[in-house]
Protein backbone atom coordinates (compact mmCIF):
# COMPACT_ATOMS: atom_id res chain seq x y z
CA UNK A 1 133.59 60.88 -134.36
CA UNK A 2 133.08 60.18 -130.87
CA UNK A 3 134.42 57.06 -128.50
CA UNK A 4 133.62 53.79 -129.37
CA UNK A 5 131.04 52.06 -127.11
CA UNK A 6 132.73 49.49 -126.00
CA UNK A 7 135.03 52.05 -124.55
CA UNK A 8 132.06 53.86 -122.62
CA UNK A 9 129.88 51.11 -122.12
CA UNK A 10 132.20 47.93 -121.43
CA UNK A 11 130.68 44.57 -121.21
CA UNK A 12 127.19 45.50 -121.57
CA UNK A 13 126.77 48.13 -125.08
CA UNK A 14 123.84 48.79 -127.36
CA UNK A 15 123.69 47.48 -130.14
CA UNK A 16 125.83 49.23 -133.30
CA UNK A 17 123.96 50.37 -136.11
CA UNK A 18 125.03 48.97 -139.88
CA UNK A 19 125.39 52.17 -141.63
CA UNK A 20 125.67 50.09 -145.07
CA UNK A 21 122.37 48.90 -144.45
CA UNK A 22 121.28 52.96 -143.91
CA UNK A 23 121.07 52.43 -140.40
CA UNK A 24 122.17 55.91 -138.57
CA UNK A 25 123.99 56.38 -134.92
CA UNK A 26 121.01 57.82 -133.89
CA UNK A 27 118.53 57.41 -130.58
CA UNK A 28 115.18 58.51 -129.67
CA UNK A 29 114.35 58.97 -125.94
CA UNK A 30 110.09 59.15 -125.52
CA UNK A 31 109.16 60.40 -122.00
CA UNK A 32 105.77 61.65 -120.75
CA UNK A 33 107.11 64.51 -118.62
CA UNK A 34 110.31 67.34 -118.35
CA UNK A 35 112.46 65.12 -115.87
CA UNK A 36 111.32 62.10 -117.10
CA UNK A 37 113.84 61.20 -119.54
CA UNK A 38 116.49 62.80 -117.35
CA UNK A 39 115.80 59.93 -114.53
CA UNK A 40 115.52 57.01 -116.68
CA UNK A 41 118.07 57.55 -119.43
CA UNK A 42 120.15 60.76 -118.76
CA UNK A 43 123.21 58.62 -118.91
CA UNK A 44 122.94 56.48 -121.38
CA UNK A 45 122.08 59.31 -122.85
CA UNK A 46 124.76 61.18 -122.49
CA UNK A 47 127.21 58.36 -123.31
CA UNK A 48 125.92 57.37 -126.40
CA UNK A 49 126.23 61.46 -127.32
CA UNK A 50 129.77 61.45 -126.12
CA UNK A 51 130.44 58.42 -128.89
CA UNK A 52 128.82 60.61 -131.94
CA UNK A 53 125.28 59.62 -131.86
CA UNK A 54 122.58 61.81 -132.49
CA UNK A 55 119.85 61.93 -129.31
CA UNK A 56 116.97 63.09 -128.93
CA UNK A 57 114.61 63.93 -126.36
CA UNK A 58 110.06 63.79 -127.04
CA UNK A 59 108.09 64.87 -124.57
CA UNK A 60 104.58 63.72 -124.70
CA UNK A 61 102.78 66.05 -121.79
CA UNK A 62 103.39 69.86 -120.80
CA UNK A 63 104.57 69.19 -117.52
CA UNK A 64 101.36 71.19 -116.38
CA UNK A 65 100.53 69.57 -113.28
CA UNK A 66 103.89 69.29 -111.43
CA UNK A 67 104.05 71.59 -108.59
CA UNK A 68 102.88 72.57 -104.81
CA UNK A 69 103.65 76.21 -105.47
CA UNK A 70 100.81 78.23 -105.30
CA UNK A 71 102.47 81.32 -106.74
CA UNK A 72 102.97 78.55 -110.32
CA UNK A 73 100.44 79.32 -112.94
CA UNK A 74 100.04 76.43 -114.95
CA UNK A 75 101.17 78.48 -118.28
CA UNK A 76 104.32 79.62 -116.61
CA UNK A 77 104.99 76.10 -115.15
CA UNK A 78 104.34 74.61 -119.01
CA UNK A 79 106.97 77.62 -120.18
CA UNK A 80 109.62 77.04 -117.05
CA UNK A 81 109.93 73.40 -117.52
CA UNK A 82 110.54 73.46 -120.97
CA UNK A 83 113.00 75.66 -120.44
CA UNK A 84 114.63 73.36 -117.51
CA UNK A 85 114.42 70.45 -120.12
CA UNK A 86 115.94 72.20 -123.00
CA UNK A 87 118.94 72.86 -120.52
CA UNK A 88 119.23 69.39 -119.27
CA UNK A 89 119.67 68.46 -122.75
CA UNK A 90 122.43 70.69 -123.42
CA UNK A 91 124.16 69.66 -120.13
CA UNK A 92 124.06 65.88 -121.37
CA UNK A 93 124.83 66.83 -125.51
CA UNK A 94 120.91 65.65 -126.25
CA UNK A 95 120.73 67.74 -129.41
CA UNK A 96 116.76 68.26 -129.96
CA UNK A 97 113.73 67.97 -127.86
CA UNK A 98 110.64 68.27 -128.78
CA UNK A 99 106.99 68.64 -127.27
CA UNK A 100 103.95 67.55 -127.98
CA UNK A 101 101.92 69.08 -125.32
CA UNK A 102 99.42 66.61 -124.15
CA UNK A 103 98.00 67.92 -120.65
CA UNK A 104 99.69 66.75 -118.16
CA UNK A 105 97.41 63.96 -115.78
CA UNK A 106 95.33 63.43 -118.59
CA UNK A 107 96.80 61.65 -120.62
CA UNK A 108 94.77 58.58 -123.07
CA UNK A 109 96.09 56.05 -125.25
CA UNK A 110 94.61 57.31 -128.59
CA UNK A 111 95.20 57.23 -132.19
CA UNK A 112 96.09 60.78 -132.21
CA UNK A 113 98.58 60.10 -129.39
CA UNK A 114 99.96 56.83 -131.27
CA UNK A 115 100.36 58.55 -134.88
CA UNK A 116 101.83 61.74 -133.24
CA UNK A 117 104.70 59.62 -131.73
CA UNK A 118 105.16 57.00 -135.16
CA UNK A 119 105.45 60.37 -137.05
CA UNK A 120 107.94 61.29 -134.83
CA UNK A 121 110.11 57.78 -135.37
CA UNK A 122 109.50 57.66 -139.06
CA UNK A 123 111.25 61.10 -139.22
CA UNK A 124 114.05 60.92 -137.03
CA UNK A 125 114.77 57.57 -137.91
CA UNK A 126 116.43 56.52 -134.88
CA UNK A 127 118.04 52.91 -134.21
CA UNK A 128 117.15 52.84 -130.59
CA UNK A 129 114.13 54.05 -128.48
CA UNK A 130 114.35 54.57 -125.19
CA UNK A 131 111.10 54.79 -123.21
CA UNK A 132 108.51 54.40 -120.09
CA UNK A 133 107.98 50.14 -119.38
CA UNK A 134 104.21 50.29 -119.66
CA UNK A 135 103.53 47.21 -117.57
CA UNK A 136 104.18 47.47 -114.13
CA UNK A 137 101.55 49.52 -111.76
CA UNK A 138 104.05 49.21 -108.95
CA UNK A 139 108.00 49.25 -109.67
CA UNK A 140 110.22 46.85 -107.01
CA UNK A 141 107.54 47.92 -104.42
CA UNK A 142 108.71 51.39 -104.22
CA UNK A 143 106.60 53.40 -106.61
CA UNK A 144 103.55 53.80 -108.10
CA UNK A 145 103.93 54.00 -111.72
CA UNK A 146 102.55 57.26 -113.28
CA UNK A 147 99.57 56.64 -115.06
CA UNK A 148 101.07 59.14 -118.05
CA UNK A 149 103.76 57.09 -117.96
CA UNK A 150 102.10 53.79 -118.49
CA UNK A 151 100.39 55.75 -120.79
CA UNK A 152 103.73 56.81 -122.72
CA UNK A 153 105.28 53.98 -122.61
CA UNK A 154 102.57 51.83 -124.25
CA UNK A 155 102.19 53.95 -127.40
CA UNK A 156 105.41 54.02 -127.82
CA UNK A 157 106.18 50.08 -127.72
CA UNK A 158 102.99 50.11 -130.36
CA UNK A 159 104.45 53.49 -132.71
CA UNK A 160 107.89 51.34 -132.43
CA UNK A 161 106.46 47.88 -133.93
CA UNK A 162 104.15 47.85 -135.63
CA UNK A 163 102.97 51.43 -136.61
CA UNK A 164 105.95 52.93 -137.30
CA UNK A 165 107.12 49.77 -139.80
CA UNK A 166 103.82 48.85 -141.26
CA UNK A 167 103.58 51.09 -144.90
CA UNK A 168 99.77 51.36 -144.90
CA UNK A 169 99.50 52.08 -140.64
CA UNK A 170 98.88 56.53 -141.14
CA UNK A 171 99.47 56.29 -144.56
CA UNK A 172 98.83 60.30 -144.62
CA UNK A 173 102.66 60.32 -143.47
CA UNK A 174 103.36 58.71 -147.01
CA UNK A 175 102.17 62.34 -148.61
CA UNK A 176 104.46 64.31 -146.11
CA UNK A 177 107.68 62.17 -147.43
CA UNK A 178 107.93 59.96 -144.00
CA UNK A 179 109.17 56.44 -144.79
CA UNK A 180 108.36 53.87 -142.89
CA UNK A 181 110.76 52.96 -140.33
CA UNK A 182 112.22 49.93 -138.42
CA UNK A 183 113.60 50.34 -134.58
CA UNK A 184 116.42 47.67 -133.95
CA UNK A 185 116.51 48.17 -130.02
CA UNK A 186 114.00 49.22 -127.81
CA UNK A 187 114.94 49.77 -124.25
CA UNK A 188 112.19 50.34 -121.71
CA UNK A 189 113.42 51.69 -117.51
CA UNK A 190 111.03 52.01 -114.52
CA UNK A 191 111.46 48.20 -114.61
CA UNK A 192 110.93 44.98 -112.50
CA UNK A 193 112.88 42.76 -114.50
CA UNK A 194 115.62 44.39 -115.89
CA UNK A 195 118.49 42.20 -118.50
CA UNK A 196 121.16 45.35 -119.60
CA UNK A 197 122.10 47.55 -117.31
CA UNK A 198 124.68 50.66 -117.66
CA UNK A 199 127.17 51.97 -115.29
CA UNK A 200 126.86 55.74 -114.88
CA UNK A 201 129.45 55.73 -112.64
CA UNK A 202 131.74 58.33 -114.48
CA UNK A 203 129.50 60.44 -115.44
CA UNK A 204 126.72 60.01 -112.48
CA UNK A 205 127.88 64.09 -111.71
CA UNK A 206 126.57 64.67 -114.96
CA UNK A 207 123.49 62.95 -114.92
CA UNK A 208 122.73 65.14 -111.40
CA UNK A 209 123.42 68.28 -113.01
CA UNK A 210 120.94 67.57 -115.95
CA UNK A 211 118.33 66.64 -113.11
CA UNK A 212 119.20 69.43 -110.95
CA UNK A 213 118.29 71.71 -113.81
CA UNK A 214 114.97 71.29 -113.21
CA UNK A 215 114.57 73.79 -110.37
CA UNK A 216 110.97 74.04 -110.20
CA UNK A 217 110.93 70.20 -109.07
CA UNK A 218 113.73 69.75 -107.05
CA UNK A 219 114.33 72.87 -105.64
CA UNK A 220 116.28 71.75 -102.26
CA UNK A 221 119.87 71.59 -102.88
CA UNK A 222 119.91 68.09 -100.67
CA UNK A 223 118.28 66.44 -103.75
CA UNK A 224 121.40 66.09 -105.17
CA UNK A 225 122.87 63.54 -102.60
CA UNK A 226 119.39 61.79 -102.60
CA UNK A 227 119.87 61.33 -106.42
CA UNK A 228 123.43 59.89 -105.61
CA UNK A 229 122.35 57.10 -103.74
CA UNK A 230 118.85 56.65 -105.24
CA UNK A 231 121.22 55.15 -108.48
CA UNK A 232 123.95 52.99 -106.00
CA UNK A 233 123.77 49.46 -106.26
CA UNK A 234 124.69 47.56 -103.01
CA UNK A 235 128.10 46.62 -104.83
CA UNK A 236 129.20 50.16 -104.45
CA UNK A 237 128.35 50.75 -108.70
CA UNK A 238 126.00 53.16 -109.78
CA UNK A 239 123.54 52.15 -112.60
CA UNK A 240 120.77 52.95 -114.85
CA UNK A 241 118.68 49.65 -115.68
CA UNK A 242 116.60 48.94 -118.73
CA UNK A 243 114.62 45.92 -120.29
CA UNK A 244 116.13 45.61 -123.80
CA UNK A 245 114.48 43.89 -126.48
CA UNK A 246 116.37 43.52 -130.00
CA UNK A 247 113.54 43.97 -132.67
CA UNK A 248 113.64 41.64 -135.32
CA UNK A 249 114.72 42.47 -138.96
């Protein structure tokens, strides 16, 4: 049994599942990219795995696209960032990831897309999803928001409610044993508006580490530092932001 949350989390915790209502400790993190999940939700991540919870990481693309070295093949790019995620995972305690390979740049809200992700809820079963905010094109005039992203993030929110919940939405999942399944929380980063934010400050060295094992993106060791203050807030804290919306029973 790991720490309780309100001793990792302090004022501002997830939610608690009701394990007599067969509600598990368990949390599913949906990113379109390796690296992905690693900036929006490596710590929370990794705190909610230090308190016993069960996380896991999907990764909707191959990662295929992501590099200005000539001498990367886009097979051994696909093979060397799964790696680097796999190993990012371990460093933060995420227990499983897995891929579903989507080309990377190209990816389209379909219905393959959106049943590939609610089969991936209904049998993990988690009480939280963390994911890509699909709405904004620009986030807090910085960044342009990944189109796979936006992408990501959408069919996700939809697999999460209603797909996922709704009995006769891919009923073929019925034959393969896959309940239905409700999400309580949904938590969305690369936000404007952010309401629950967590402070990462004790285990921001963590977080780095996890990003830092992806070498074929951030190869220059000054990354690191840049990371550092990329999460700072002005009041010295340093903190990963969400939108959080409670789904109801």
């Amino acid at each position: 049994m790991g720490a309780g949350l309100e001793d990792l989390f302090g004022h501002q915790q997830p939610g608690e599942p009701d394990e007599t209502k067969g509600e598990r400790r368990r949390a599913l993190v949906v990113a379109a990219h390796p690296d992905d999940a690693d900036f929006g939700a490596a710590g929370v991540s990794h705190l909610l795995a230090q308190a016993g919870w069960e996380v896991r990481y999907l990764v909707v693309t191959d990662g295929s696209k992501g590099t200005d070295d000539p001498d990367f093949e886009p097979a051994r790019l696909v093979a060397t960032r799964e790696q680097e995620q796999r190993e990012a995972a371990r460093i933060l305690g995420v227990r499983d990831v897995r891929f579903l390979g989507f080309t990377d740049g190209e990816l389209t809200y379909t219905r393959d897309l959106l049943g590939q992700i609610t089969r991936e809820i209904r049998e993990f079963q988690p009480f939280s999803v963390f994911t890509h905010d699909p709405e904004p094109v620009v986030i807090q005039n910085m960044f342009v928001n990944h189109s796979d992203h936006r992408t990501t993030g959408l069919a996700t929110v939809d697999a999460v409610y209603p797909t996922a919940r709704d009995r006769l939405n891919f009923p073929e999942h019925l034959a393969q044993d896959l309940a239905p399944h409700k999400v309580r929380e949904l938590y969305l980063w690369g936000v404007n508006e952010p309401n629950f934010e967590v402070d990462i400050g004790a285990i921001l060295d963590t977080k780095i580490e996890a990003l830092m094992a992806h070498a074929s993106q951030f190869p220059d060791t000054g990354f690191a530092e840049q990371a550092r203050e990329f999460w700072r807030e002005p009041d010295g804290r340093f903190l990963e932001q969400f939108r959080r919306i409670p789904m109801w029973a």
